[in-house]
Every structure is written in structure tokens, then in C-alpha cells.
Protein backbone atom coordinates (compact mmCIF):
# COMPACT_ATOMS: atom_id res chain seq x y z
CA UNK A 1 241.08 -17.31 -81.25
CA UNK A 2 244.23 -16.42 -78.98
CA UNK A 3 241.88 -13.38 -77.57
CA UNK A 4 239.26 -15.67 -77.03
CA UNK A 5 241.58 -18.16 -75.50
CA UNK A 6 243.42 -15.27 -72.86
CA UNK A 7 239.65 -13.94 -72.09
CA UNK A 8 238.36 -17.19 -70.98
CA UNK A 9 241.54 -17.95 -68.78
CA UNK A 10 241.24 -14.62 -67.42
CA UNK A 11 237.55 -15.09 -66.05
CA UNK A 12 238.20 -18.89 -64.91
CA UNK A 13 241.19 -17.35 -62.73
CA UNK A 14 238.23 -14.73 -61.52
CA UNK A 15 236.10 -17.14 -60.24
CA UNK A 16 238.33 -19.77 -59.31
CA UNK A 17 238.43 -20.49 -55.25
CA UNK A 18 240.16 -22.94 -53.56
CA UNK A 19 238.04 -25.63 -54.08
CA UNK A 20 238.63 -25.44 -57.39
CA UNK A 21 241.71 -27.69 -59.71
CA UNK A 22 242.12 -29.51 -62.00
CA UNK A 23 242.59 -32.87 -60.13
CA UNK A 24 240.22 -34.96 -57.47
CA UNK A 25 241.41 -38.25 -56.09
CA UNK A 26 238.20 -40.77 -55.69
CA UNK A 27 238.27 -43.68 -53.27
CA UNK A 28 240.71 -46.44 -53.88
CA UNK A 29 243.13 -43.96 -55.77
CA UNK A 30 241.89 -43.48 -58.62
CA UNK A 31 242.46 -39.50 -60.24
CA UNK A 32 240.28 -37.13 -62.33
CA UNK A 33 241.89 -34.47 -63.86
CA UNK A 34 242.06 -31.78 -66.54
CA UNK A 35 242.70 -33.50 -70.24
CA UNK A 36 240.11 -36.58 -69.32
CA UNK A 37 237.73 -37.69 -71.98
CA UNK A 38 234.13 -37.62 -71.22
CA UNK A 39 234.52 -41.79 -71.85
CA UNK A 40 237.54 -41.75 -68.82
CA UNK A 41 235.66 -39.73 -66.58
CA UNK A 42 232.43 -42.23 -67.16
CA UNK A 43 234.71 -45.52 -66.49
CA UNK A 44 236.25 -43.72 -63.63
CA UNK A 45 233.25 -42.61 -61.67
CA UNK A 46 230.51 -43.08 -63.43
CA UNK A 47 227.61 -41.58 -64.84
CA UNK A 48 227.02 -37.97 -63.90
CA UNK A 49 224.43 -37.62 -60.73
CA UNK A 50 223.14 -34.23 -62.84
CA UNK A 51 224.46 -32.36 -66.43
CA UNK A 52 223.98 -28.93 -66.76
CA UNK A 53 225.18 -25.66 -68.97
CA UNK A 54 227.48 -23.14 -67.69
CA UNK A 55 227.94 -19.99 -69.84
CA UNK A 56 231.31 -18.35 -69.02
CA UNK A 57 232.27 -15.06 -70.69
CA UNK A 58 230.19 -12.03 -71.57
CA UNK A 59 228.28 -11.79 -74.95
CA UNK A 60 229.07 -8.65 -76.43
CA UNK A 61 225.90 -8.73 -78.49
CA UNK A 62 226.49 -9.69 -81.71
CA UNK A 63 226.89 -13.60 -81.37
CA UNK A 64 230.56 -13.20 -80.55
CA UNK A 65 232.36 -13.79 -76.87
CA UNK A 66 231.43 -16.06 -74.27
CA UNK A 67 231.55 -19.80 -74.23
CA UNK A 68 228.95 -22.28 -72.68
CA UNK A 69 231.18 -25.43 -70.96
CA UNK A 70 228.89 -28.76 -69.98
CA UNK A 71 229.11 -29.69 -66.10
CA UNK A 72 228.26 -33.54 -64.35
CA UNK A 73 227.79 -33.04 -60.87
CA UNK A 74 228.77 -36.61 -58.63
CA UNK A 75 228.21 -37.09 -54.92
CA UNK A 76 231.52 -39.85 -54.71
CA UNK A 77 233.57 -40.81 -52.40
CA UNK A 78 236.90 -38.89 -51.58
CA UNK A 79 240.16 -40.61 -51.07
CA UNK A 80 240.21 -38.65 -47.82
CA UNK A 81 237.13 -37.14 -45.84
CA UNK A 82 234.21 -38.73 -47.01
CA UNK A 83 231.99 -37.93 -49.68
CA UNK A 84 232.05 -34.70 -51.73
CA UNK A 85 230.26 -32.81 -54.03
CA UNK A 86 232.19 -32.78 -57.64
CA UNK A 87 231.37 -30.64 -60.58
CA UNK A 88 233.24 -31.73 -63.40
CA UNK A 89 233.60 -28.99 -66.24
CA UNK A 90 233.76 -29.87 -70.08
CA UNK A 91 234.90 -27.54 -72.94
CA UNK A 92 234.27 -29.90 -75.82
CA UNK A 93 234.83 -33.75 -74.64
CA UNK A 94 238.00 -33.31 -72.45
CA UNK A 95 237.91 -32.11 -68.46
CA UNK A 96 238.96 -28.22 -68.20
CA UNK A 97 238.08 -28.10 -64.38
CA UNK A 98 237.23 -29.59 -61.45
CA UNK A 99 235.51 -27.89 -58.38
CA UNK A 100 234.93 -30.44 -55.39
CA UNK A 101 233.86 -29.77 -51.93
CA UNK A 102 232.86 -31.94 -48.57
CA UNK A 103 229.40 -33.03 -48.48
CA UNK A 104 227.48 -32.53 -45.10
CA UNK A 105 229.74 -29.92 -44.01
């Protein structure tokens, strides 16, 4: 489990850009972060616009490695600079990352 768990940070450090965290501050304050609850993010912003599967990790071939996390994707409104694109990323029911950027830009 502890290989697993270094493996998967090391790819999500790979592919992370600056767009990406683990926070995103919707109009009138309110935060998302890393930690939420599938039943937070929902009261905070919503139902998803879209849900999806993202597979992160390689499969080595015999059912082992890799991991599949669930995404919502959200056009909302930004605390700053309009509305934005968010893709939320679940690994079970809590928030592992957030990637968020401008819409009509």
C-alpha cells in the first residue's frame, strides 16, 4: 500500500500544472478543497455539470497498479475573474484535487 501510495503521488506531481491545487474559491467566498466530501462539494456548488473516470497509474498487467479517481466538471463562478472551468477529482468520496481554469479565455 505505501508503494502504491508514493507511485500515485509521484505521477499526480507529473502531471500537475499550475492550474492545478487543491483549493478554488467560488463566488461569495465560499472554498473547495482537498479532504471535501462528495456531500460538501454538492451543498457548496452543486451538482456536477459532467462525471467522468480518470485512470491514473500504469497497469502492469496482472490487475495490479493504477487507480481510476471520479471527476465533476462545473462551469461556476470564481471569486475573482469570472467563470471557470473546475474539475474536481475524487479518490473514494473525499476531494484529492482540484484543476480550475478561466472560461472564454
Amino acid at each position: 500500500m505505501q508503494r502504491f501510495l508514493i507511485v500515485l503521488a509521484s505521477i499526480l506531481a507529473f502531471y500537475s500544472s499550475p492550474a492545478e491545487s487543491c483549493s478554488f474559491r467560488i463566488k461569495g467566498g465560499d472554498l473547495i478543497r482537498c479532504g471535501m466530501t462528495k456531500i460538501e462539494v454538492v451543498d457548496k456548488i452543486g451538482n456536477p455539470d459532467r462525471r467522468n473516470w480518470q485512470s491514473l497509474g500504469v497497469n502492469s498487467g496482472n490487475g495490479r497498479g493504477g487507480v481510476s479517481a471520479e471527476a465533476w466538471s462545473y462551469i461556476v463562478r470564481g471569486d475573482i475573474g469570472g467563470e471557470h472551468y473546475v474539475t474536481v477529482l475524487f479518490s473514494g468520496s473525499k476531494v484529492v484535487e482540484i484543476e480550475s481554469r478561466q472560461a472564454r479565455r
